[in-house]
PDB file of N, CA and C in Angstrom:
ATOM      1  N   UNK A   1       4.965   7.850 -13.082  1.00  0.00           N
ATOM      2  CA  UNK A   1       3.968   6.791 -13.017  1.00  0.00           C
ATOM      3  C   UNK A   1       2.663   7.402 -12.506  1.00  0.00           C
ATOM      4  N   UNK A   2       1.629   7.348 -13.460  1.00  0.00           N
ATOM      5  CA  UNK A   2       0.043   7.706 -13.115  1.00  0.00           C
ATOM      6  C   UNK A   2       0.145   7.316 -11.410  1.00  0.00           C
ATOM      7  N   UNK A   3      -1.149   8.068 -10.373  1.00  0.00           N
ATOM      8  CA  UNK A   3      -1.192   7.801  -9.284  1.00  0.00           C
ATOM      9  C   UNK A   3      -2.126   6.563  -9.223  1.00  0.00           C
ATOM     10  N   UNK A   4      -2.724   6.197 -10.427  1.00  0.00           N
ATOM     11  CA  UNK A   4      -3.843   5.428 -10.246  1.00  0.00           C
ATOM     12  C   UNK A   4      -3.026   3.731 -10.162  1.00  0.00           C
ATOM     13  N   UNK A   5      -1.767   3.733 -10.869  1.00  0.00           N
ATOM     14  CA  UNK A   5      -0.888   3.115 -10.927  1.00  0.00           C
ATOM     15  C   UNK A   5      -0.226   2.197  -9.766  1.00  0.00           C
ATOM     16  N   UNK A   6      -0.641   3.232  -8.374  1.00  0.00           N
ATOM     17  CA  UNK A   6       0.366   2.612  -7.414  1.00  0.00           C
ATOM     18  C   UNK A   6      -1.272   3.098  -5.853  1.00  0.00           C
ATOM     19  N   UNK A   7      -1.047   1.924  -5.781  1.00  0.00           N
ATOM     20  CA  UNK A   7      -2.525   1.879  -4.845  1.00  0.00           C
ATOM     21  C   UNK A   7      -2.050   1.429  -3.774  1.00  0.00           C
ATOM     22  N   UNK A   8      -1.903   1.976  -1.867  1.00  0.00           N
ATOM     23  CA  UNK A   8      -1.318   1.686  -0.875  1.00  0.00           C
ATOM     24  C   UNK A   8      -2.371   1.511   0.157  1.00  0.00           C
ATOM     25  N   UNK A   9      -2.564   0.280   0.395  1.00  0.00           N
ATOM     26  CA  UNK A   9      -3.146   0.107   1.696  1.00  0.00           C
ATOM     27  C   UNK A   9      -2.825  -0.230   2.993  1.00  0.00           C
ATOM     28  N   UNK A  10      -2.908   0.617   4.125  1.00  0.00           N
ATOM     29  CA  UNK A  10      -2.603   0.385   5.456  1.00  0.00           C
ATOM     30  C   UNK A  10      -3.628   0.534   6.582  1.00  0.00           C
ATOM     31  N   UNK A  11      -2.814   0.893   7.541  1.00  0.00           N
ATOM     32  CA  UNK A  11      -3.593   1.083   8.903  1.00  0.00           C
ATOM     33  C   UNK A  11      -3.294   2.365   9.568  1.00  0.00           C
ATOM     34  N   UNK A  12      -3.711   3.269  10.344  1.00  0.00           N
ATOM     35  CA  UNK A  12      -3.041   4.055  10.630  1.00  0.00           C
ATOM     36  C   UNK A  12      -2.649   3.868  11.975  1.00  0.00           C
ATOM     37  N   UNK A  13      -2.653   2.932  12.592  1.00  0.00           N
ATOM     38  CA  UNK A  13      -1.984   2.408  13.691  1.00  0.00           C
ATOM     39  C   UNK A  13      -0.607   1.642  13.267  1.00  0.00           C
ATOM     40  N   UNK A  14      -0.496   1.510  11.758  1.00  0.00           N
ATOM     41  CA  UNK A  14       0.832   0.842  11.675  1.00  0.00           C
ATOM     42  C   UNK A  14       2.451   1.209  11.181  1.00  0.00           C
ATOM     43  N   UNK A  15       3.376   1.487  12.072  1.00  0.00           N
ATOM     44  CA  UNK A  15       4.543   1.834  12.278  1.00  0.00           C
ATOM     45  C   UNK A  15       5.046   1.425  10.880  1.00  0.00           C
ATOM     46  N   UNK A  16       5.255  -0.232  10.227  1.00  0.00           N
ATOM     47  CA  UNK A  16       5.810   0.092   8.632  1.00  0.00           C
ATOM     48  C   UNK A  16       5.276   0.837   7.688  1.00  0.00           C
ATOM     49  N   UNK A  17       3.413   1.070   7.804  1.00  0.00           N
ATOM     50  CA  UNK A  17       2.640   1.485   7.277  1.00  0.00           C
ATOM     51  C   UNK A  17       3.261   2.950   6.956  1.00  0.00           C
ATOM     52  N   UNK A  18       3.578   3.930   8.232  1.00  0.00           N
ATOM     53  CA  UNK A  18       4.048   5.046   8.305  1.00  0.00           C
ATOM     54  C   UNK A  18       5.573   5.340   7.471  1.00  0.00           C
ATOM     55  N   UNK A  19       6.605   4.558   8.181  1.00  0.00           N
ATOM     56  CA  UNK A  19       7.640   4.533   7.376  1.00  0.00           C
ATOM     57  C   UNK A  19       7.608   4.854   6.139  1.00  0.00           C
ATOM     58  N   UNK A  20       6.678   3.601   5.452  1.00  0.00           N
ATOM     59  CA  UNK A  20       6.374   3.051   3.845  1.00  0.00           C
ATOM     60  C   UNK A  20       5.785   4.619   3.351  1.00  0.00           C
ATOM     61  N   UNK A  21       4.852   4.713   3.856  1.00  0.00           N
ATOM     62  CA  UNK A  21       3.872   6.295   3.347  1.00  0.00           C
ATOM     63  C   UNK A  21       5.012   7.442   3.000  1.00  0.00           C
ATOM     64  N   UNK A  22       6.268   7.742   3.964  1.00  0.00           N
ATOM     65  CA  UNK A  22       6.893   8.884   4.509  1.00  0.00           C
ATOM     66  C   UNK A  22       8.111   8.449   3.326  1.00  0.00           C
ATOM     67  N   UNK A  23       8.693   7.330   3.137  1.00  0.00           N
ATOM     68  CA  UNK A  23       9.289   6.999   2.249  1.00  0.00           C
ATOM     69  C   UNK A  23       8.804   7.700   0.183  1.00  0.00           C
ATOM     70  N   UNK A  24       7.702   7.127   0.163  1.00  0.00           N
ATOM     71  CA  UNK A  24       7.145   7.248  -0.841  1.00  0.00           C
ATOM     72  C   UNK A  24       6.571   9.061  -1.158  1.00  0.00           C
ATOM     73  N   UNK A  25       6.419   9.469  -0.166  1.00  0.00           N
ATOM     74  CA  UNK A  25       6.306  10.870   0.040  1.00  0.00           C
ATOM     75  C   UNK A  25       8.328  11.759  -0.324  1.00  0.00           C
ATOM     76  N   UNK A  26       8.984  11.257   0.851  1.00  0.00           N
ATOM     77  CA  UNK A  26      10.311  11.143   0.177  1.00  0.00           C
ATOM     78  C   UNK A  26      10.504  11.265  -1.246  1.00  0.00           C
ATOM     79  N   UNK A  27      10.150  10.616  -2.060  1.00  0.00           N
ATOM     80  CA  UNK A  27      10.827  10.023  -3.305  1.00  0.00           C
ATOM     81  C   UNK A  27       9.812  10.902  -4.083  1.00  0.00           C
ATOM     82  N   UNK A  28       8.519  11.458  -3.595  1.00  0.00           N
ATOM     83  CA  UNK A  28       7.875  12.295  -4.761  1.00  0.00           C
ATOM     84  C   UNK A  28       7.100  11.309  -5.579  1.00  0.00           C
ATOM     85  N   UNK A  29       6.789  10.458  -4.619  1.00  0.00           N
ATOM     86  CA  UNK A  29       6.124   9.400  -5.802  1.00  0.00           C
ATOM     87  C   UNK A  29       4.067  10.068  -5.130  1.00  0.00           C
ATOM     88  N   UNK A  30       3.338   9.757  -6.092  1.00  0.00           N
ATOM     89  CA  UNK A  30       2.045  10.245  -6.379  1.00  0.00           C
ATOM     90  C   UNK A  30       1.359   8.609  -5.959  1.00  0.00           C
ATOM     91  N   UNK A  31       0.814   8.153  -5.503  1.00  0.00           N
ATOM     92  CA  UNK A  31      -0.097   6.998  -4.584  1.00  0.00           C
ATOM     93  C   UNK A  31      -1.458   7.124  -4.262  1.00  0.00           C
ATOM     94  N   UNK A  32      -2.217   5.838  -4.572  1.00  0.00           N
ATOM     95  CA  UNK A  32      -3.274   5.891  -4.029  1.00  0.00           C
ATOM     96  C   UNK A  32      -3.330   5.724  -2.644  1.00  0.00           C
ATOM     97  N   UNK A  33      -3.891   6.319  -1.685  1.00  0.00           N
ATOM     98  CA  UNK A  33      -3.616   5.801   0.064  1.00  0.00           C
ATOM     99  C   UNK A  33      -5.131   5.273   0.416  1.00  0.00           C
ATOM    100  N   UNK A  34      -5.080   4.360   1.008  1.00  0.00           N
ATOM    101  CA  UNK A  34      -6.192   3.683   2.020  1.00  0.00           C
ATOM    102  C   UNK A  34      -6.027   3.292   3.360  1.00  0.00           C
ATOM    103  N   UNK A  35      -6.581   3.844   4.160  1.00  0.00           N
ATOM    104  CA  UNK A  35      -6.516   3.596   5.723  1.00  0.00           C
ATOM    105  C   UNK A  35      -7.561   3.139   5.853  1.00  0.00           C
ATOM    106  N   UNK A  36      -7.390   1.134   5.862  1.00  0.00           N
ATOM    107  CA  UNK A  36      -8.483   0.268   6.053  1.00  0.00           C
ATOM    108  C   UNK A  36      -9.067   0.307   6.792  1.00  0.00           C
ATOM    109  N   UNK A  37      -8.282   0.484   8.580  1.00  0.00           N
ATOM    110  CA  UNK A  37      -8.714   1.166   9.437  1.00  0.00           C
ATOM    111  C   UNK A  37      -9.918   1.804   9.589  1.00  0.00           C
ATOM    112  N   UNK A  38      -9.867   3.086   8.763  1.00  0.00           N
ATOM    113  CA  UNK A  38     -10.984   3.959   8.919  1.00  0.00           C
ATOM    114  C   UNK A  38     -12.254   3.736   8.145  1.00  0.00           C
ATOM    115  N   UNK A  39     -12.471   2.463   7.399  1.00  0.00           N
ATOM    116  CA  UNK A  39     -13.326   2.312   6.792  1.00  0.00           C
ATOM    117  C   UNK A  39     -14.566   1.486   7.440  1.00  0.00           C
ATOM    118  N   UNK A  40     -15.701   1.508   7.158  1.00  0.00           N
ATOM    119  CA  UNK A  40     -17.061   0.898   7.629  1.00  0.00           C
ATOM    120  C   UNK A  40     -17.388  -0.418   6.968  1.00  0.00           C
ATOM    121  N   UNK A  41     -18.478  -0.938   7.396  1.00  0.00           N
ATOM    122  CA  UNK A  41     -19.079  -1.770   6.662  1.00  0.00           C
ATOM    123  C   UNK A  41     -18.806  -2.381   5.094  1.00  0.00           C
ATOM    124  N   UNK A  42     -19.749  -1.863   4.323  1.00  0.00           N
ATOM    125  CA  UNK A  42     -19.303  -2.575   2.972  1.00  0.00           C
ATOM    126  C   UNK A  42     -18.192  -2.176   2.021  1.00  0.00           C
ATOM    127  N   UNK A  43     -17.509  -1.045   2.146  1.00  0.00           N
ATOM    128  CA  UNK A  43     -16.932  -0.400   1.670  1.00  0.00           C
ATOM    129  C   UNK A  43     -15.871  -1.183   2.248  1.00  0.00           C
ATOM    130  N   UNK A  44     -15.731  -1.381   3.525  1.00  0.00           N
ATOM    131  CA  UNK A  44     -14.183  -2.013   4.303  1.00  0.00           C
ATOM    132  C   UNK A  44     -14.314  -3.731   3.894  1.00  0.00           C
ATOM    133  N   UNK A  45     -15.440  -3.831   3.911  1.00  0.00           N
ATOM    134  CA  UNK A  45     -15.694  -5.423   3.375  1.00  0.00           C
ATOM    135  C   UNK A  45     -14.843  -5.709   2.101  1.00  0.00           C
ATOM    136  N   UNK A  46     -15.385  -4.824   1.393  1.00  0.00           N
ATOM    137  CA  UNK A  46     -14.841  -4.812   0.035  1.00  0.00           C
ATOM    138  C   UNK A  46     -13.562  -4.453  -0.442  1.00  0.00           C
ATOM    139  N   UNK A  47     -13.067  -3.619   0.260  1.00  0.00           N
ATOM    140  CA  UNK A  47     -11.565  -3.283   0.829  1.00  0.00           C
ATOM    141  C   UNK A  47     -10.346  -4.163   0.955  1.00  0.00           C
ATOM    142  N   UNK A  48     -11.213  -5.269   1.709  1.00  0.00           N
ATOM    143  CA  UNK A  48     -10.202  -6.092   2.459  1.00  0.00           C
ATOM    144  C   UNK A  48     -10.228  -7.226   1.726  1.00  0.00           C
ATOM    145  N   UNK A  49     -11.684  -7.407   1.010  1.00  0.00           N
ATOM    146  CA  UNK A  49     -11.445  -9.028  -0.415  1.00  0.00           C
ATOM    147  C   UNK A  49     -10.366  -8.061  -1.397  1.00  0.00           C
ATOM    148  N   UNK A  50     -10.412  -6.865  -1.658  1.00  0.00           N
ATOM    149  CA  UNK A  50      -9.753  -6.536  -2.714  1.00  0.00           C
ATOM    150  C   UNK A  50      -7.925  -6.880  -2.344  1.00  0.00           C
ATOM    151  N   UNK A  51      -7.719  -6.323  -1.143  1.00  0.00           N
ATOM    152  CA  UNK A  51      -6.060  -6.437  -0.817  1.00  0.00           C
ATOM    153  C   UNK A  51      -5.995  -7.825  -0.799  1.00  0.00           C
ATOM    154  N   UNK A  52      -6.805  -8.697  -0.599  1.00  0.00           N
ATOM    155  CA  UNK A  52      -6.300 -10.403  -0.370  1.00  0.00           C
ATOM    156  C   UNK A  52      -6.240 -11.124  -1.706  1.00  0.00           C
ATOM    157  N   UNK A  53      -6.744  -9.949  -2.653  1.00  0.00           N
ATOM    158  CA  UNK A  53      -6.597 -11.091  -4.325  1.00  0.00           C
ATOM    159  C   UNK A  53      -4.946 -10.509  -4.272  1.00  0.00           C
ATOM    160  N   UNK A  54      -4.447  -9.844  -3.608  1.00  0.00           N
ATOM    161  CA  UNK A  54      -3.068  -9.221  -3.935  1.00  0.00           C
ATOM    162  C   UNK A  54      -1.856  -9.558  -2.751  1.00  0.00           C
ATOM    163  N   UNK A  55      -2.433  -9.925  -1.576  1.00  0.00           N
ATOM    164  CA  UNK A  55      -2.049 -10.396  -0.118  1.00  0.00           C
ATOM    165  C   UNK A  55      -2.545 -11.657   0.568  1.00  0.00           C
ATOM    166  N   UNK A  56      -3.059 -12.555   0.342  1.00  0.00           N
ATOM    167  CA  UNK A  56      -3.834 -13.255   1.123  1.00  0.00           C
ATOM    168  C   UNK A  56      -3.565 -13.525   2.967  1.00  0.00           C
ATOM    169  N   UNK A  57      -2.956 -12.846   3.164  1.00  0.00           N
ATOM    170  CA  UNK A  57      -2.083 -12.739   4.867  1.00  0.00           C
ATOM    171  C   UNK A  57      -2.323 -11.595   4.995  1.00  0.00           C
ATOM    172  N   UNK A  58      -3.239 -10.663   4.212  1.00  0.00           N
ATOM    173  CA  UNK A  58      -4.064  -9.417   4.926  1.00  0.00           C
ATOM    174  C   UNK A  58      -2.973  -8.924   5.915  1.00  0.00           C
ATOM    175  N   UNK A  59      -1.807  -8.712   5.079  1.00  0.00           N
ATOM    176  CA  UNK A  59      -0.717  -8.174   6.537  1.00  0.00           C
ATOM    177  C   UNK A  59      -0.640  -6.170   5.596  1.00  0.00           C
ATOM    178  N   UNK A  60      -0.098  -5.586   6.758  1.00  0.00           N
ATOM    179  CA  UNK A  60      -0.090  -4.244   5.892  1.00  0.00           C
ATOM    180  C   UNK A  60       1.475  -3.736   6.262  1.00  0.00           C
ATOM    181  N   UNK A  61       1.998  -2.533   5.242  1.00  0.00           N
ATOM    182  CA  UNK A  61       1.299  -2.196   4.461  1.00  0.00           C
ATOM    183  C   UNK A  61       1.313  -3.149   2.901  1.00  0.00           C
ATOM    184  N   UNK A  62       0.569  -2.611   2.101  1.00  0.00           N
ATOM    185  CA  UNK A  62       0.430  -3.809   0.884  1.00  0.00           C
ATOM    186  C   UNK A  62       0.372  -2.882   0.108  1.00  0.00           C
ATOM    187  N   UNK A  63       1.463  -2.901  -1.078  1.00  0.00           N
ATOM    188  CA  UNK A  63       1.429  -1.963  -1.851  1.00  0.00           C
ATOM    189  C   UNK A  63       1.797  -2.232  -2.882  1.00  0.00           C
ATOM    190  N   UNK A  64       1.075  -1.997  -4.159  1.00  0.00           N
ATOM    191  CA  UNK A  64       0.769  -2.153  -5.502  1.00  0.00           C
ATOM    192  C   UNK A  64       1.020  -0.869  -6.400  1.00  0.00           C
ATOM    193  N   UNK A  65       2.776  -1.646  -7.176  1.00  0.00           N
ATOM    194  CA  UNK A  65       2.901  -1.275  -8.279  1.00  0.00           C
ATOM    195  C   UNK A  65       2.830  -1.578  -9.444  1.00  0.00           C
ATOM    196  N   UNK A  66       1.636  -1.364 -10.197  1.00  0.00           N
ATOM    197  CA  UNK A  66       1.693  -1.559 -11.529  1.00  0.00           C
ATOM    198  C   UNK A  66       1.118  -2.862 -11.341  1.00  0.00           C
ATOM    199  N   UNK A  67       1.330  -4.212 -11.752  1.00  0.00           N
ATOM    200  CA  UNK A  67       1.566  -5.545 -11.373  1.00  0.00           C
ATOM    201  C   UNK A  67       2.621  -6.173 -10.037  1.00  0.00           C
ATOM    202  N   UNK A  68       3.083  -4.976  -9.726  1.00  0.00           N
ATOM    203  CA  UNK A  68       4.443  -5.727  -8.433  1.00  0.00           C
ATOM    204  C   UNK A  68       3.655  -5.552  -7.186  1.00  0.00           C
ATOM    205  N   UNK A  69       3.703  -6.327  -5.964  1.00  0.00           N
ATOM    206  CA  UNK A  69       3.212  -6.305  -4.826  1.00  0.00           C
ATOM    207  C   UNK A  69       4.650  -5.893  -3.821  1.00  0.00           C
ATOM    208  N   UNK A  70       4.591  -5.384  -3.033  1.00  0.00           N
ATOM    209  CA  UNK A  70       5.327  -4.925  -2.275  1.00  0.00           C
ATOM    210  C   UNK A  70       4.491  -4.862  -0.663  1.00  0.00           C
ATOM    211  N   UNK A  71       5.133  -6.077   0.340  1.00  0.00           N
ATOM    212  CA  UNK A  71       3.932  -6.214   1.506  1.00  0.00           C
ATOM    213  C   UNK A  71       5.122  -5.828   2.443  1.00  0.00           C
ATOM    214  N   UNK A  72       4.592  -4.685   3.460  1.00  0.00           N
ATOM    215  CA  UNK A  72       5.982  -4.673   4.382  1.00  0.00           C
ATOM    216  C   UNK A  72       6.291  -3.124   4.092  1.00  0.00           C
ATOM    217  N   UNK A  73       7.547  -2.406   4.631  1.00  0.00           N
ATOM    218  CA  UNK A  73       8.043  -1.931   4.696  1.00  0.00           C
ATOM    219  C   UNK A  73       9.580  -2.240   4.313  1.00  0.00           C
ATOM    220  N   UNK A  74       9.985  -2.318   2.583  1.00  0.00           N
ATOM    221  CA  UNK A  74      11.148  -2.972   2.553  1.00  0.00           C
ATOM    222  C   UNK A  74      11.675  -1.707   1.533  1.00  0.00           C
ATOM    223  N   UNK A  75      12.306  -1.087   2.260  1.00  0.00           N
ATOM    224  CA  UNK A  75      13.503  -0.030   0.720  1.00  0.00           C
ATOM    225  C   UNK A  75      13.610  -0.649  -0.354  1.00  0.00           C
ATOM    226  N   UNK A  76      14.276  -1.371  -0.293  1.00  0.00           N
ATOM    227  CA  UNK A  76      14.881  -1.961  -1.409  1.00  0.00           C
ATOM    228  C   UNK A  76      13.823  -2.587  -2.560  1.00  0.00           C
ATOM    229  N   UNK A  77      12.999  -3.202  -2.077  1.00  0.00           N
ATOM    230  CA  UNK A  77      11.700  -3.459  -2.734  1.00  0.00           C
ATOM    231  C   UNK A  77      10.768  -2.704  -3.468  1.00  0.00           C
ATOM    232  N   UNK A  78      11.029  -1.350  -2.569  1.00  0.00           N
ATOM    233  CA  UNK A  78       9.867  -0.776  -3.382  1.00  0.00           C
ATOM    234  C   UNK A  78      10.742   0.440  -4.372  1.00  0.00           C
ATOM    235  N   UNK A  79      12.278   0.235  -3.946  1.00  0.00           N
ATOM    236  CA  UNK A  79      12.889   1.085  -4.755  1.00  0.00           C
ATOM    237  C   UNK A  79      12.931   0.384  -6.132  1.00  0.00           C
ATOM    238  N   UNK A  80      13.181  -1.211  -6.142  1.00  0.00           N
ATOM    239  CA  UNK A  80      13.086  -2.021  -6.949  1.00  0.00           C
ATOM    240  C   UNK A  80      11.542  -1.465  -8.408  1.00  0.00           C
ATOM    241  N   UNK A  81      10.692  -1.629  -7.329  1.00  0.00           N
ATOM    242  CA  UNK A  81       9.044  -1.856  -7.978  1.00  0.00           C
ATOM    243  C   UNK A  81       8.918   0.090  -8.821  1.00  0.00           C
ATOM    244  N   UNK A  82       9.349   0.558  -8.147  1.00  0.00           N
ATOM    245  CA  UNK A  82       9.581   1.944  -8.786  1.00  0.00           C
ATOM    246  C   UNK A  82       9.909   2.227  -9.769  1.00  0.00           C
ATOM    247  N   UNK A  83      11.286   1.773  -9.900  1.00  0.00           N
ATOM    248  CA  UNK A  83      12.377   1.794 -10.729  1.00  0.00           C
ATOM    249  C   UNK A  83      13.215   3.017 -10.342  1.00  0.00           C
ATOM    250  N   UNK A  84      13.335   3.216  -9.404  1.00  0.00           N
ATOM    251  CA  UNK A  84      14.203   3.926  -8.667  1.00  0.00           C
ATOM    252  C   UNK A  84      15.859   3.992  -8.634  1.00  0.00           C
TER     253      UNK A  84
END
């Protein structure tokens, strides 16, 4: 699956965030990463309307496969959204 395919946004203060990342690293999967966190002004503005057309509970991590949303840290879910 293209990397452009699977777009991950977190925090880097966040413990599922990490899991989720280390998982997906695991499996050899290729991801877009965003640490909302570290972002500024309009760029983070824009950041954060973008994850809520896909999350509206702005909870992390939030992760987009293809069309599948995957919010959380859930195995099974994102082994699901993979096709793993």
């Amino acid at each position: 699956m293209p990397t452009d395919s699977i777009k991950f946004w977190g925090l880097t203060t966040c413990i599922h965030c990490k899991k989720a990342k280390q998982f997906l690293d695991d499996c050899g999967v290729a991801y877009e990463l965003t640490y909302v966190d570290k972002l500024e002004g309009d760029e983070r503005k824009q950041t954060i309307e973008e994850v809520k057309k896909h999350n509206s509970a702005l909870s992390f991590p939030t992760i987009l496969v293809g069309d599948t949303v995957v919010v959380g840290f859930n195995e099974a879910d994102l082994k699901a959204a993979l096709k793993l």
